[in-house]
C-alpha atoms as a PDB file:
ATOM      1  CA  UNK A   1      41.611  29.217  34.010  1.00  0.00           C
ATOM      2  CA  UNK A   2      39.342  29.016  37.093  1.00  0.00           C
ATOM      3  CA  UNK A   3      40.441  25.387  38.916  1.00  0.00           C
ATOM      4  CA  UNK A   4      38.193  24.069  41.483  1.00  0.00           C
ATOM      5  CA  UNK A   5      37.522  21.181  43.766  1.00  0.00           C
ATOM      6  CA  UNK A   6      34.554  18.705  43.940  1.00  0.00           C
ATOM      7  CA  UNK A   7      34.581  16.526  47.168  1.00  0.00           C
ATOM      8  CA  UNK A   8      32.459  13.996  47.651  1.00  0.00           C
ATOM      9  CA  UNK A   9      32.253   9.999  47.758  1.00  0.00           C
ATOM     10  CA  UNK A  10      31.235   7.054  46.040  1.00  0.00           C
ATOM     11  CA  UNK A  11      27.101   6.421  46.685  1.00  0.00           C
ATOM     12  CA  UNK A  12      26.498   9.916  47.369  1.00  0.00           C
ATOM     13  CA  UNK A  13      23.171  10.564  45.738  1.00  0.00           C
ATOM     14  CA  UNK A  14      23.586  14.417  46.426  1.00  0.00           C
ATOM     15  CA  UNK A  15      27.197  14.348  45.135  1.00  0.00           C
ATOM     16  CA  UNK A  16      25.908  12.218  42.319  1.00  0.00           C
ATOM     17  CA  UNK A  17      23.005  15.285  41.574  1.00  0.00           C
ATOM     18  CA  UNK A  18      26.111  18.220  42.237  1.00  0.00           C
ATOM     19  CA  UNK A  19      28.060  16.325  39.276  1.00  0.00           C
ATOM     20  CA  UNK A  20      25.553  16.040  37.187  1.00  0.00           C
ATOM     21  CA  UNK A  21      24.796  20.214  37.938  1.00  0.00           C
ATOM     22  CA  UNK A  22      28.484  21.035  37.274  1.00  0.00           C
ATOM     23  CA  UNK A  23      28.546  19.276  33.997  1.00  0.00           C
ATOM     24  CA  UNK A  24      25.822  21.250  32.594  1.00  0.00           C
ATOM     25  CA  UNK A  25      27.507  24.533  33.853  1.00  0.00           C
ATOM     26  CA  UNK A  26      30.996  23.220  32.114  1.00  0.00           C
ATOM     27  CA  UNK A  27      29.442  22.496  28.703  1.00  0.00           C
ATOM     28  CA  UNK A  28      28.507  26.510  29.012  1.00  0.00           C
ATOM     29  CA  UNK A  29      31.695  27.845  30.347  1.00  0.00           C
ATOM     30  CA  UNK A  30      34.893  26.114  29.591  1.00  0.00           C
ATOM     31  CA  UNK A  31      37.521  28.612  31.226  1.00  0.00           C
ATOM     32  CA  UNK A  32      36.264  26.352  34.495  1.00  0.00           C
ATOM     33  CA  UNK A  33      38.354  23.279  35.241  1.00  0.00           C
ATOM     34  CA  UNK A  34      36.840  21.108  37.985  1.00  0.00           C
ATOM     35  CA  UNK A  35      38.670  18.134  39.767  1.00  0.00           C
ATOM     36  CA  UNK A  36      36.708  15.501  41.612  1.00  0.00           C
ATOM     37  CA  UNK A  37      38.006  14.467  45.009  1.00  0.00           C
ATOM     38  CA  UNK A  38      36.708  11.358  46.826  1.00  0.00           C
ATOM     39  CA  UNK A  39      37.203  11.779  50.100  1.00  0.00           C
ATOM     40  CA  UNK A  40      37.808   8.297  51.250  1.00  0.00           C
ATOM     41  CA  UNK A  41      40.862   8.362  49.802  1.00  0.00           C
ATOM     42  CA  UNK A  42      42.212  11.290  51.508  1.00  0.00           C
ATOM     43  CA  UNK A  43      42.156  11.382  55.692  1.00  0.00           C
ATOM     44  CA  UNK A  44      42.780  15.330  55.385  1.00  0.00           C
ATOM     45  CA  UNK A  45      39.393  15.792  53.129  1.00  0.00           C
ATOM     46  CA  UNK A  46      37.454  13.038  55.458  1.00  0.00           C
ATOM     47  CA  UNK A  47      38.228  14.752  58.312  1.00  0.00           C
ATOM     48  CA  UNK A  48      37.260  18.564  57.007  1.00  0.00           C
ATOM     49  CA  UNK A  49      34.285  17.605  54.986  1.00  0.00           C
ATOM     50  CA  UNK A  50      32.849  14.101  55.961  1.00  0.00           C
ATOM     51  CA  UNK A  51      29.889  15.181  57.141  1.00  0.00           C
ATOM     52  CA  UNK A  52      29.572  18.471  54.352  1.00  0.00           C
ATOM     53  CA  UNK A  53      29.522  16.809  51.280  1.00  0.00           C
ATOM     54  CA  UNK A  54      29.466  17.303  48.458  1.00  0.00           C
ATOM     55  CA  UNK A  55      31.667  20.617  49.126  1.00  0.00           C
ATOM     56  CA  UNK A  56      33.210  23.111  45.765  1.00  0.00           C
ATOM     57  CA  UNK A  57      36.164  24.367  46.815  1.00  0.00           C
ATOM     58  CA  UNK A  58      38.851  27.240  45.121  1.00  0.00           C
ATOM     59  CA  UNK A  59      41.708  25.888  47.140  1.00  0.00           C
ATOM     60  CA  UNK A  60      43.638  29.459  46.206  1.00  0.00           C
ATOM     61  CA  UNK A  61      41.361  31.671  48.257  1.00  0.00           C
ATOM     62  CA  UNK A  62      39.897  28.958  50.344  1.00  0.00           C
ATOM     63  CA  UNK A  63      36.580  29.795  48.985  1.00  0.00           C
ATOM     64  CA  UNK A  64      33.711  27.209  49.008  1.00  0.00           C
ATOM     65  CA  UNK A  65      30.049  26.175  48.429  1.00  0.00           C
ATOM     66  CA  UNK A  66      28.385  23.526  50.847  1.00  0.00           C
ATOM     67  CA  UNK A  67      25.346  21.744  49.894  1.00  0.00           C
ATOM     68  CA  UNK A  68      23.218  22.789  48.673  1.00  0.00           C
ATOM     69  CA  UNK A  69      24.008  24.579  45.812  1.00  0.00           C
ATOM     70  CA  UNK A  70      22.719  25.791  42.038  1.00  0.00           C
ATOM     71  CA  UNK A  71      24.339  27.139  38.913  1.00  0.00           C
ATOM     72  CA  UNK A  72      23.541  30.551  40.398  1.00  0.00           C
ATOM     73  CA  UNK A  73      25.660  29.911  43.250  1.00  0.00           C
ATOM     74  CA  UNK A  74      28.686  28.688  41.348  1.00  0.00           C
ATOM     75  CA  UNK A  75      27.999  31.979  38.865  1.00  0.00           C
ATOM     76  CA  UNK A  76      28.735  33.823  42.155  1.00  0.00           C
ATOM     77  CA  UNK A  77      31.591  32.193  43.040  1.00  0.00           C
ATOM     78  CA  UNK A  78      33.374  32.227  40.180  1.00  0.00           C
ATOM     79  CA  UNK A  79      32.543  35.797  39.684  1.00  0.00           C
ATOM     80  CA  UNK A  80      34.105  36.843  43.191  1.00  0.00           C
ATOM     81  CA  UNK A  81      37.222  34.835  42.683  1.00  0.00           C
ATOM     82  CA  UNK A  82      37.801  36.113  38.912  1.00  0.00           C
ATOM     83  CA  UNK A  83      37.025  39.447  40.362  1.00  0.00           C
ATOM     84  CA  UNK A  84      34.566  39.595  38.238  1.00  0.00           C
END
């Protein structure tokens, strides 16, 4: 399984639209586990991607999409890290 990270915050409209993006791609591929992070919980995160956000990151390769992105983009990037 394919595990990747969602940053973004609370009130974020464009995090809010990323979400809602992400879910639709989940309900069509479920070998894709995706954690939300909020940043302003975490002073590491706020520091990296405070002004980035929302950010997708595979933590393994250190991979990641900035804002913004589509489904397309996230096809890519699970492709290239499933060596697909």
């Amino acid at each position: 399984m394919t595990k990747l990270m969602l940053f973004g915050t609370q009130g974020c409209h464009l995090c809010e639209q990323a979400e809602e993006m992400l879910n639709s791609y989940l309900a069509d591929n479920n070998d894709i586990e995706i954690e939300s992070i909020d940043i302003a919980e975490q002073t590491q995160w706020q520091e990296r991607y405070a002004i980035r956000i929302p950010v997708l990151l595979h933590e393994a390769s250190g991979s990641e999409l900035c804002w913004p992105f589509d489904r397309l983009d996230v096809e890519g990037l699970v492709a290239m890290i499933s060596g697909k």
